[in-house]
C-alpha atoms as a PDB file:
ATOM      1  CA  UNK A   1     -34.030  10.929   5.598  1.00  0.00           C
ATOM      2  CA  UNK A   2     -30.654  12.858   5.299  1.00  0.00           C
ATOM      3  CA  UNK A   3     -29.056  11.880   8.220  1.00  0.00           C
ATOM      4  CA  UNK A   4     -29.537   8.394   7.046  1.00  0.00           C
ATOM      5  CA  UNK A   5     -27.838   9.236   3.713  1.00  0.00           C
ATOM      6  CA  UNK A   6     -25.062  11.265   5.350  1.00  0.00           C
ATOM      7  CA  UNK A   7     -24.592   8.385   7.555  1.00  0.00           C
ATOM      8  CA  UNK A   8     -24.307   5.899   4.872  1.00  0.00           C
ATOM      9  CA  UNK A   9     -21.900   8.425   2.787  1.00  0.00           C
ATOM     10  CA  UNK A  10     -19.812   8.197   5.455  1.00  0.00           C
ATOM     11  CA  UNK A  11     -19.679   4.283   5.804  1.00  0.00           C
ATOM     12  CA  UNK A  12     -18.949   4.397   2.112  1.00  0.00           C
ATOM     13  CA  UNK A  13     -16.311   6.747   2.066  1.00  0.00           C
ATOM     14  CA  UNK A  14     -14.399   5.236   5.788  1.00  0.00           C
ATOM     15  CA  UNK A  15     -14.937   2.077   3.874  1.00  0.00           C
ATOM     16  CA  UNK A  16     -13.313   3.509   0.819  1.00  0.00           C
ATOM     17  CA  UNK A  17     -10.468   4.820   2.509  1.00  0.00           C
ATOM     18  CA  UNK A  18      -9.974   1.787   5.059  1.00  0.00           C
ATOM     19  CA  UNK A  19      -9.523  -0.614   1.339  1.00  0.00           C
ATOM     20  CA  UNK A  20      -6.900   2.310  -0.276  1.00  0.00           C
ATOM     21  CA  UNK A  21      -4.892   1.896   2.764  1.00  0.00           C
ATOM     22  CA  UNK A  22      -4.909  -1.703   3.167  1.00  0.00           C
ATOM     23  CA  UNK A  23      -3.675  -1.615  -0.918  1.00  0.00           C
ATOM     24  CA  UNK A  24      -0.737   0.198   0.006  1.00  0.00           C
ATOM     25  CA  UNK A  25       0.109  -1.328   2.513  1.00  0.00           C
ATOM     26  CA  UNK A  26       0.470  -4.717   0.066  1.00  0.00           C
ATOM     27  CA  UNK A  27       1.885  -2.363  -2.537  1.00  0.00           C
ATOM     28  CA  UNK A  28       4.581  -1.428   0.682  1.00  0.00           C
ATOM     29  CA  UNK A  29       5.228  -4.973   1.178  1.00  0.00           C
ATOM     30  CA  UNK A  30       5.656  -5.933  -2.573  1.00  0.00           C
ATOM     31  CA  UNK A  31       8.043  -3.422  -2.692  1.00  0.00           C
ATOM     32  CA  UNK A  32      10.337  -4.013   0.318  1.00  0.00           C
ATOM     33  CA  UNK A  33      10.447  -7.611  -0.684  1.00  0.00           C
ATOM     34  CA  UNK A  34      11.604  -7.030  -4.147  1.00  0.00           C
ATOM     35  CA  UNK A  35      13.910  -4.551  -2.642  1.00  0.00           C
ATOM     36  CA  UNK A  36      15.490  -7.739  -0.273  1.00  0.00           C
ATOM     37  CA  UNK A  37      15.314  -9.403  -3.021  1.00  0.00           C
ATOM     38  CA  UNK A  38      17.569  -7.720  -5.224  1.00  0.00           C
ATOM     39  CA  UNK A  39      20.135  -6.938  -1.802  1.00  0.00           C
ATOM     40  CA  UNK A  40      20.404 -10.408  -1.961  1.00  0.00           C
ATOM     41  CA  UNK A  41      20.697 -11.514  -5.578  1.00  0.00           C
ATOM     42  CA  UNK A  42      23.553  -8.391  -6.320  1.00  0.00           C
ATOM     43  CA  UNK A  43      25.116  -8.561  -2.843  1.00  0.00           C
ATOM     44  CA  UNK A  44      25.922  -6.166  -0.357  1.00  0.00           C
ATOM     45  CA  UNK A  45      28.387  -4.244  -2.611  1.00  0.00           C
ATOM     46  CA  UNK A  46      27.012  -4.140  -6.083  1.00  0.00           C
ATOM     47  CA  UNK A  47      23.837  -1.696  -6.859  1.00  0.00           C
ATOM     48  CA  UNK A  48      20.910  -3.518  -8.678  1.00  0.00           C
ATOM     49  CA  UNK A  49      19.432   0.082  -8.924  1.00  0.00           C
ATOM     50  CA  UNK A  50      20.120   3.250 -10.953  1.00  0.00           C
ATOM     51  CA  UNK A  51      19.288   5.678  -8.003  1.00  0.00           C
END
């Protein structure tokens, strides 16, 4: 009976972790587009950031 459980705990938590790294990688994405984005919009000279 407790192998089965550990077994399934670790489905759960490889499953867990497989979904939080699939979200950052559209978080990643998001990001680099809104950062091509604004290159774009400002130009290659002007800073659309504060950093």
């Amino acid at each position: 009976m407790v192998p089965i459980l550990l077994v399934l705990l670790l489905i759960l938590v490889l499953f867990g972790a497989g979904f939080a790294v699939e979200v950052l990688w559209y978080i990643a994405l998001a990001v680099l587009v809104l950062w091509v984005l604004g290159f774009f919009f400002r130009g290659a000279q002007g800073r659309w950031y504060r950093w």
